[in-house]
C-alpha atoms as a PDB file:
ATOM      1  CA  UNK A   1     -12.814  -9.366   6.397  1.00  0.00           C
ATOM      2  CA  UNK A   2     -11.514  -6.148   7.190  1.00  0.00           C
ATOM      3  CA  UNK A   3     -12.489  -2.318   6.032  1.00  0.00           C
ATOM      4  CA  UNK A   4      -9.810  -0.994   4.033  1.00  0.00           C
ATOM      5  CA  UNK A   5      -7.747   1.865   4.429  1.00  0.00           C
ATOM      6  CA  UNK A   6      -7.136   4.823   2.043  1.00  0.00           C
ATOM      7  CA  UNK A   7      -3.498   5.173   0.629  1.00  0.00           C
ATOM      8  CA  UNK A   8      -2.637   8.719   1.177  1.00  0.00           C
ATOM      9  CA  UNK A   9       0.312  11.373   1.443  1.00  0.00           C
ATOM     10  CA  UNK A  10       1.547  11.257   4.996  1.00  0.00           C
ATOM     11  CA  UNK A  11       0.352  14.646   6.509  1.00  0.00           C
ATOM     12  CA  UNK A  12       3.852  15.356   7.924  1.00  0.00           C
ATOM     13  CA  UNK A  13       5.418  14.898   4.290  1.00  0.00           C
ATOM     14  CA  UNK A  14       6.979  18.400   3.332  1.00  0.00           C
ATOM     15  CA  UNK A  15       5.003  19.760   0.001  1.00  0.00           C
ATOM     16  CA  UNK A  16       8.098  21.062  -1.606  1.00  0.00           C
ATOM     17  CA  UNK A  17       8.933  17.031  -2.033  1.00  0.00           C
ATOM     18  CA  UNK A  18       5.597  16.608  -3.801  1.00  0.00           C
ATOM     19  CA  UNK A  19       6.301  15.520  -7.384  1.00  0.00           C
ATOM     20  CA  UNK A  20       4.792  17.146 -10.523  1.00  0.00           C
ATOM     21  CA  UNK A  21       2.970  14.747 -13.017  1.00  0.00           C
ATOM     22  CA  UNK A  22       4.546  16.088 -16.710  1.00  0.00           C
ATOM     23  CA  UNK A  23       1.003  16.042 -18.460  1.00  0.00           C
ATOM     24  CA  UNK A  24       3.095  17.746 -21.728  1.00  0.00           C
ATOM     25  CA  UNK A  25       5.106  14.714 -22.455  1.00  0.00           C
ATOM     26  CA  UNK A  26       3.096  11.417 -19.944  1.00  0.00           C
ATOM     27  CA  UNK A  27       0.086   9.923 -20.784  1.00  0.00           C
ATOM     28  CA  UNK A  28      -3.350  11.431 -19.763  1.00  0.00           C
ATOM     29  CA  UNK A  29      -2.991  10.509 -16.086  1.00  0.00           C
ATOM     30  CA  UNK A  30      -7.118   9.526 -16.140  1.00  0.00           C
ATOM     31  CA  UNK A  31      -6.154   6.097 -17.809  1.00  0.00           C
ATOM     32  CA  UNK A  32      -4.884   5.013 -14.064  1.00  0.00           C
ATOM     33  CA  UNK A  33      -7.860   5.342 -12.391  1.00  0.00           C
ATOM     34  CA  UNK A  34      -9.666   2.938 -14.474  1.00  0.00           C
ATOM     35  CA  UNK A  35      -8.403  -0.076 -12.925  1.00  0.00           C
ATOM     36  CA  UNK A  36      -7.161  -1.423 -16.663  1.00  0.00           C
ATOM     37  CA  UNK A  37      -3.210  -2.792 -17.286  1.00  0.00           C
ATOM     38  CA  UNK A  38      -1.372  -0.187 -19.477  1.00  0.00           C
ATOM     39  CA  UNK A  39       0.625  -0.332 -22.388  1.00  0.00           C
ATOM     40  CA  UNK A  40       3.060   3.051 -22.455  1.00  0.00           C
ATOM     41  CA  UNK A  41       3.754   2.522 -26.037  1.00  0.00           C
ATOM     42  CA  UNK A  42       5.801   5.422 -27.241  1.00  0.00           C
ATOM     43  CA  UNK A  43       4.463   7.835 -23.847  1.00  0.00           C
ATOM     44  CA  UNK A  44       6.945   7.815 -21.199  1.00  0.00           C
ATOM     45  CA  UNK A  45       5.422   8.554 -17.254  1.00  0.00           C
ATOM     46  CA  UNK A  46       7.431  11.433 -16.598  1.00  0.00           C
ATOM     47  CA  UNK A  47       7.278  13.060 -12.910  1.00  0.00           C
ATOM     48  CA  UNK A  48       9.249  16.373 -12.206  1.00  0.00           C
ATOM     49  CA  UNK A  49      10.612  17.139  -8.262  1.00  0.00           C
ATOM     50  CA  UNK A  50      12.288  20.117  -6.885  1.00  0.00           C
ATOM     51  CA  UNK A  51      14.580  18.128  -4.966  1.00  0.00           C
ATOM     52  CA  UNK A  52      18.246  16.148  -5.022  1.00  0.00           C
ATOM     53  CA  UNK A  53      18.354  12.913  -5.978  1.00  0.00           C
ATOM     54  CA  UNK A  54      19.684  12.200  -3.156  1.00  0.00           C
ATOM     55  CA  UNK A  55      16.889  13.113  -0.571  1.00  0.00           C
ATOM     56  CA  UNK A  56      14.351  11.097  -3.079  1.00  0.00           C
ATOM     57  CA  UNK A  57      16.238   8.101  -2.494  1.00  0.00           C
ATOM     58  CA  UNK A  58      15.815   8.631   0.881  1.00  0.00           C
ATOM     59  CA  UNK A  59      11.995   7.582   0.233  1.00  0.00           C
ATOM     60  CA  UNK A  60      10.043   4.429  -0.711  1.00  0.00           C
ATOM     61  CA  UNK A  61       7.207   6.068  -1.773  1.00  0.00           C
ATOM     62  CA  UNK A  62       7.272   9.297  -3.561  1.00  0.00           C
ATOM     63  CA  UNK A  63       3.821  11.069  -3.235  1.00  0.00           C
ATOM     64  CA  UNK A  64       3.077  13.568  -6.984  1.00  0.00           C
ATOM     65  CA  UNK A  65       0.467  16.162  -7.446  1.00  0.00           C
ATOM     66  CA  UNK A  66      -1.298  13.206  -9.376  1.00  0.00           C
ATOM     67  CA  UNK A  67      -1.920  11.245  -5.971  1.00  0.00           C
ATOM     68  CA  UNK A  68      -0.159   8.178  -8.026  1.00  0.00           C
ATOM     69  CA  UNK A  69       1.620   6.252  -5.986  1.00  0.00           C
ATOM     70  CA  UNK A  70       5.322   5.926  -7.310  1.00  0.00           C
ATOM     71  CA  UNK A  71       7.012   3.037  -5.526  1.00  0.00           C
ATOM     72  CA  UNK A  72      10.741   1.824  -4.677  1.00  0.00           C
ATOM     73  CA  UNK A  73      12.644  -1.345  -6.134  1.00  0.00           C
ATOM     74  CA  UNK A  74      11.818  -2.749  -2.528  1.00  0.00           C
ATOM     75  CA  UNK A  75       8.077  -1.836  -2.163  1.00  0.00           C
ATOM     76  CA  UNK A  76       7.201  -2.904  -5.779  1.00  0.00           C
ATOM     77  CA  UNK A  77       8.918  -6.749  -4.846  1.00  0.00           C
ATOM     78  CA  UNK A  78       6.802  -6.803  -1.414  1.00  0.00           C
ATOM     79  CA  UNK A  79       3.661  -5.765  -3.154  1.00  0.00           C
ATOM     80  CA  UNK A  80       4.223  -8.495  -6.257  1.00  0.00           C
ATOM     81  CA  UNK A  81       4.242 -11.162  -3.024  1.00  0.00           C
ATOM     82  CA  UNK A  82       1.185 -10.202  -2.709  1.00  0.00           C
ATOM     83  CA  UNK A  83      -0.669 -11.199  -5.649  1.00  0.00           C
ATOM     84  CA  UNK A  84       0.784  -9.700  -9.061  1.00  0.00           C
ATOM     85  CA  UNK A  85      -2.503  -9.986 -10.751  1.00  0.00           C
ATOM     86  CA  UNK A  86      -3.886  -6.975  -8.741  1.00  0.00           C
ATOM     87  CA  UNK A  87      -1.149  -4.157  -9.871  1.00  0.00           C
ATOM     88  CA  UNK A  88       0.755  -3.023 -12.636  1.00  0.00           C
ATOM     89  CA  UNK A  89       4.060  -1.288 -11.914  1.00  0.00           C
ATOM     90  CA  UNK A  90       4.955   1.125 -15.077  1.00  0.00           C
ATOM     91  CA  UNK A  91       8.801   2.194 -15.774  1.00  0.00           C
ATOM     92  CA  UNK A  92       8.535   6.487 -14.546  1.00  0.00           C
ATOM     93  CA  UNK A  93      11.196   9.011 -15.166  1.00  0.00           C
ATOM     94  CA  UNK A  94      11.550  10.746 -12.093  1.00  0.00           C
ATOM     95  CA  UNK A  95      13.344  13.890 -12.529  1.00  0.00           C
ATOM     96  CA  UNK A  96      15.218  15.432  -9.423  1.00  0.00           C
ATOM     97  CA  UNK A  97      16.577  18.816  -9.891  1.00  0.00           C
ATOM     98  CA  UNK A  98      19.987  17.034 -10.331  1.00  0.00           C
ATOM     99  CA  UNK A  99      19.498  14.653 -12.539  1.00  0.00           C
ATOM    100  CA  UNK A 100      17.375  11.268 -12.827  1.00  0.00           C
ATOM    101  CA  UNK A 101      16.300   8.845 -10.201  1.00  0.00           C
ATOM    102  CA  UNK A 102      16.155   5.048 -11.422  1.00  0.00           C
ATOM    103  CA  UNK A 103      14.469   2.183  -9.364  1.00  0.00           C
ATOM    104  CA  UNK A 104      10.619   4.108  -8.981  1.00  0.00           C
ATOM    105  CA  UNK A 105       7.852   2.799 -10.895  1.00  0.00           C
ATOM    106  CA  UNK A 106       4.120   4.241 -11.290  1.00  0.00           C
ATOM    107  CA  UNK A 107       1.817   1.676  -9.364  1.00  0.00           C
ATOM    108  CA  UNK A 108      -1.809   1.139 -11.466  1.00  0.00           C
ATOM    109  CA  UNK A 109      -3.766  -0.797  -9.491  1.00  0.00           C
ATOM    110  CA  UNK A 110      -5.767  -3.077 -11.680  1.00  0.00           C
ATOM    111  CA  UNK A 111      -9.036  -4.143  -9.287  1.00  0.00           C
ATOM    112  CA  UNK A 112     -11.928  -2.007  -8.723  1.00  0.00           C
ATOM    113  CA  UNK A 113     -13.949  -2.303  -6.560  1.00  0.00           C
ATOM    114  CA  UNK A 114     -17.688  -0.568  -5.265  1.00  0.00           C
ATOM    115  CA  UNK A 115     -16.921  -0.488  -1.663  1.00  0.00           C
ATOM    116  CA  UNK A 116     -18.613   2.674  -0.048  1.00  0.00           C
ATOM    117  CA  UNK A 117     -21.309   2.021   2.463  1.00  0.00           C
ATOM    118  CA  UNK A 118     -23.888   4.519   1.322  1.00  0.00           C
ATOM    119  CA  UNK A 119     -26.065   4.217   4.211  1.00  0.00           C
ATOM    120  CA  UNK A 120     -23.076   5.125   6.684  1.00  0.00           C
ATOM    121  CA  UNK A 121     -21.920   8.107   4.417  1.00  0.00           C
ATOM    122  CA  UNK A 122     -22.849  10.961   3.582  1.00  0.00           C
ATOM    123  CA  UNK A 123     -21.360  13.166   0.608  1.00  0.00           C
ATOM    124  CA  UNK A 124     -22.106  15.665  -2.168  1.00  0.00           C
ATOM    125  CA  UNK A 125     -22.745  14.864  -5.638  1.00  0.00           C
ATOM    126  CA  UNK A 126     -21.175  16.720  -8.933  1.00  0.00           C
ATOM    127  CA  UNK A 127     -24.044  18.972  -9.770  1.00  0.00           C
ATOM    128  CA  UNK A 128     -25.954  17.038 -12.540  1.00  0.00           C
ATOM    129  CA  UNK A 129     -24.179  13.757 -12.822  1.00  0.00           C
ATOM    130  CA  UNK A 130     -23.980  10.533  -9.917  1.00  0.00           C
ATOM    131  CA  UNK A 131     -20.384  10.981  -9.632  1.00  0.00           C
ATOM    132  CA  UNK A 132     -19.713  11.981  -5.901  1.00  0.00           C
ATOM    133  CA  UNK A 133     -17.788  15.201  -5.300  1.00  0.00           C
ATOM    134  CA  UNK A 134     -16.826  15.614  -1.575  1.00  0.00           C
ATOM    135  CA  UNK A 135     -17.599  13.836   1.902  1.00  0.00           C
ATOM    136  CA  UNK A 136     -18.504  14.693   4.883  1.00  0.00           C
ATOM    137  CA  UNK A 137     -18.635  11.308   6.323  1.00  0.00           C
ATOM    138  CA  UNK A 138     -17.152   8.412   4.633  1.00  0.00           C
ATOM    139  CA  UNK A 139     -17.624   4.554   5.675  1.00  0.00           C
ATOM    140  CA  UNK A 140     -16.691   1.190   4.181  1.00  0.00           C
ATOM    141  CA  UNK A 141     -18.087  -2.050   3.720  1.00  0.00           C
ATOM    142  CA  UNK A 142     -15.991  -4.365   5.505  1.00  0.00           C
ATOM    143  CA  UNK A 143     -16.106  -6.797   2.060  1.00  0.00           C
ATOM    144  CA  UNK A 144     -15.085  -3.832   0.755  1.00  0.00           C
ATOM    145  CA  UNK A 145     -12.049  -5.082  -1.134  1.00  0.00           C
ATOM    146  CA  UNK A 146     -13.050  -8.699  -2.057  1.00  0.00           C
ATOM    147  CA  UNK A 147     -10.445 -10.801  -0.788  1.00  0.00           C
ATOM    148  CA  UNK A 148      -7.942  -8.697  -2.700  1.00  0.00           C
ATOM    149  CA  UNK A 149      -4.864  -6.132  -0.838  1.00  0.00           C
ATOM    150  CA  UNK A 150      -4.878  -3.089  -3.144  1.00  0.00           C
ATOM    151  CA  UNK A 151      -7.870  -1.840  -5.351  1.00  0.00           C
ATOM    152  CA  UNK A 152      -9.303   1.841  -6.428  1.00  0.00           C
ATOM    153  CA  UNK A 153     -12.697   2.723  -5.535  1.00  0.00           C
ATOM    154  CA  UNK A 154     -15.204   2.618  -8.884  1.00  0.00           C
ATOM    155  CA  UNK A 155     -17.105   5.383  -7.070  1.00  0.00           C
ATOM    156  CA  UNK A 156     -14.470   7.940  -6.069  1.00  0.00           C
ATOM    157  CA  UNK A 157     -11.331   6.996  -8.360  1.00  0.00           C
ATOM    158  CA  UNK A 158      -9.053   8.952  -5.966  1.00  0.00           C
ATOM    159  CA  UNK A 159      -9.127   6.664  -3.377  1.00  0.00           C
ATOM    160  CA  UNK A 160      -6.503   3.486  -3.594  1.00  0.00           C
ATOM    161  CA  UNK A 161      -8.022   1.387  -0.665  1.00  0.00           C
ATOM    162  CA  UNK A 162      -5.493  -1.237   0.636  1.00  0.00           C
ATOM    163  CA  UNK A 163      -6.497  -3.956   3.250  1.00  0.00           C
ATOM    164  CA  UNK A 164      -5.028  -4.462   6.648  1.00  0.00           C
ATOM    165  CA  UNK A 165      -2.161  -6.829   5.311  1.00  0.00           C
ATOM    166  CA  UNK A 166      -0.413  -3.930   3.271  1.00  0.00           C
ATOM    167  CA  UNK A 167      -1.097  -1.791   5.967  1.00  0.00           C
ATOM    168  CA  UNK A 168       0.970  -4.289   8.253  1.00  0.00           C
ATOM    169  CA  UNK A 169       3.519  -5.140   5.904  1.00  0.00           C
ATOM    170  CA  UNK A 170       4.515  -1.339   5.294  1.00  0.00           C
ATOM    171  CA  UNK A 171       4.464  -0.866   9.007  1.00  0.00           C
ATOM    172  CA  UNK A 172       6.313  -3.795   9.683  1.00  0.00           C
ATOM    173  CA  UNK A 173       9.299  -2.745   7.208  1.00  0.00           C
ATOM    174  CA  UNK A 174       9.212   1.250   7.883  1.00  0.00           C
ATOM    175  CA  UNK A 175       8.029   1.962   4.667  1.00  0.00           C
ATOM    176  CA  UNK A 176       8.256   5.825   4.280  1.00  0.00           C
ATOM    177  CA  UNK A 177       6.194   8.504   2.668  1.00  0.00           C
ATOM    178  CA  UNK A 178       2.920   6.710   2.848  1.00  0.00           C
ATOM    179  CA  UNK A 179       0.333   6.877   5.207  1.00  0.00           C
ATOM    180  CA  UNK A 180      -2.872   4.473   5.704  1.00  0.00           C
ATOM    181  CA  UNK A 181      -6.216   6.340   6.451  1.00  0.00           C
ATOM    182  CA  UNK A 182      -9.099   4.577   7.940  1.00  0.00           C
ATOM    183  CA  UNK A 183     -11.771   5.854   5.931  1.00  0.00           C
ATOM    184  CA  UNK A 184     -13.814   7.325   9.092  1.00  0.00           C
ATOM    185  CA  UNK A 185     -10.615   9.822   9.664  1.00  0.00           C
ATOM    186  CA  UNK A 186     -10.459  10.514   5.643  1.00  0.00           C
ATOM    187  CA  UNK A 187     -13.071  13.145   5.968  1.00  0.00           C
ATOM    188  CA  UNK A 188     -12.393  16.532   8.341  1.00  0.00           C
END
């Protein structure tokens, strides 16, 4: 088994292409950190960018304030290879500032797993609960993901941990606008 790495927002990626999660009119975007399928009902995932079309397309991932991975047509059918049963992908209206952009879709990863390695890390707490707040050194169990690719961390819901297959596969096909952290280099 392998320690995972942390999806995250290449550091190279231009902010003014970050997306905008529409909390007016999308669901409450909590409900995708909870690692449970989602029905959208009548709520529409809406995401707002100041960019053309055009240049979105140019993307396969397109990182939002929200850090929720929004995924291309062709990274949504190499992920479902993978093993469907561990992500949901959700229908998103992106909005460019010329119009819509079809063919994205909101990835909710369904698995959660406990994965930190307490004893290795060190990090703050939220003042009066056990929810952690910040790190200033962050390790993984190298179990850490159960025998399954893509999972969010129970303990610190921001993190999407992938395992070293994804992390190949992306690599291997130039998939752009994502970066994979190794959890050691996720902390300053």
């Amino acid at each position: 088994m392998n320690t995972p790495y942390i999806w995250s927002i290449p550091e190279n990626y231009p902010d003014k292409l970050l997306g905008s999660y529409v909390h007016e009119t999308s669901p409450n975007y909590l409900l995708f950190s909870e690692g449970k399928a989602f029905e959208s009902g009548s709520q529409r995932i809406s995401i707002q960018f100041n960019a053309k079309a055009s240049k979105l397309k140019e993307f396969d991932v397109l990182p939002n304030d929200m850090l929720l991975p929004l995924v291309s047509k062709r990274v949504m059918k190499m992920l479902s290879l993978l093993g469907s049963s561990e992500v949901q992908f959700l229908s998103t209206c992106v909005k460019a500032s010329d119009g819509s952009v079809s063919d994205y879709w909101l990835l909710n990863a369904l698995i959660m797993v406990s994965g930190i390695c307490h004893q290795e890390s060190d990090y703050a707490m939220i003042t009066g609960t056990s929810a952690i707040r910040s790190f200033r050194r962050l390790a993984y169990r190298s179990d850490a993901l159960q025998n399954h690719h893509i999972a969010r961390e129970k303990e610190y819901e921001p993190f999407l941990l992938v395992s070293e297959t994804v992390k190949e596969l992306f690599e291997k096909n130039k998939i752009k606008a994502v970066d994979f952290v190794k959890p050691s280099d996720a902390v300053p």
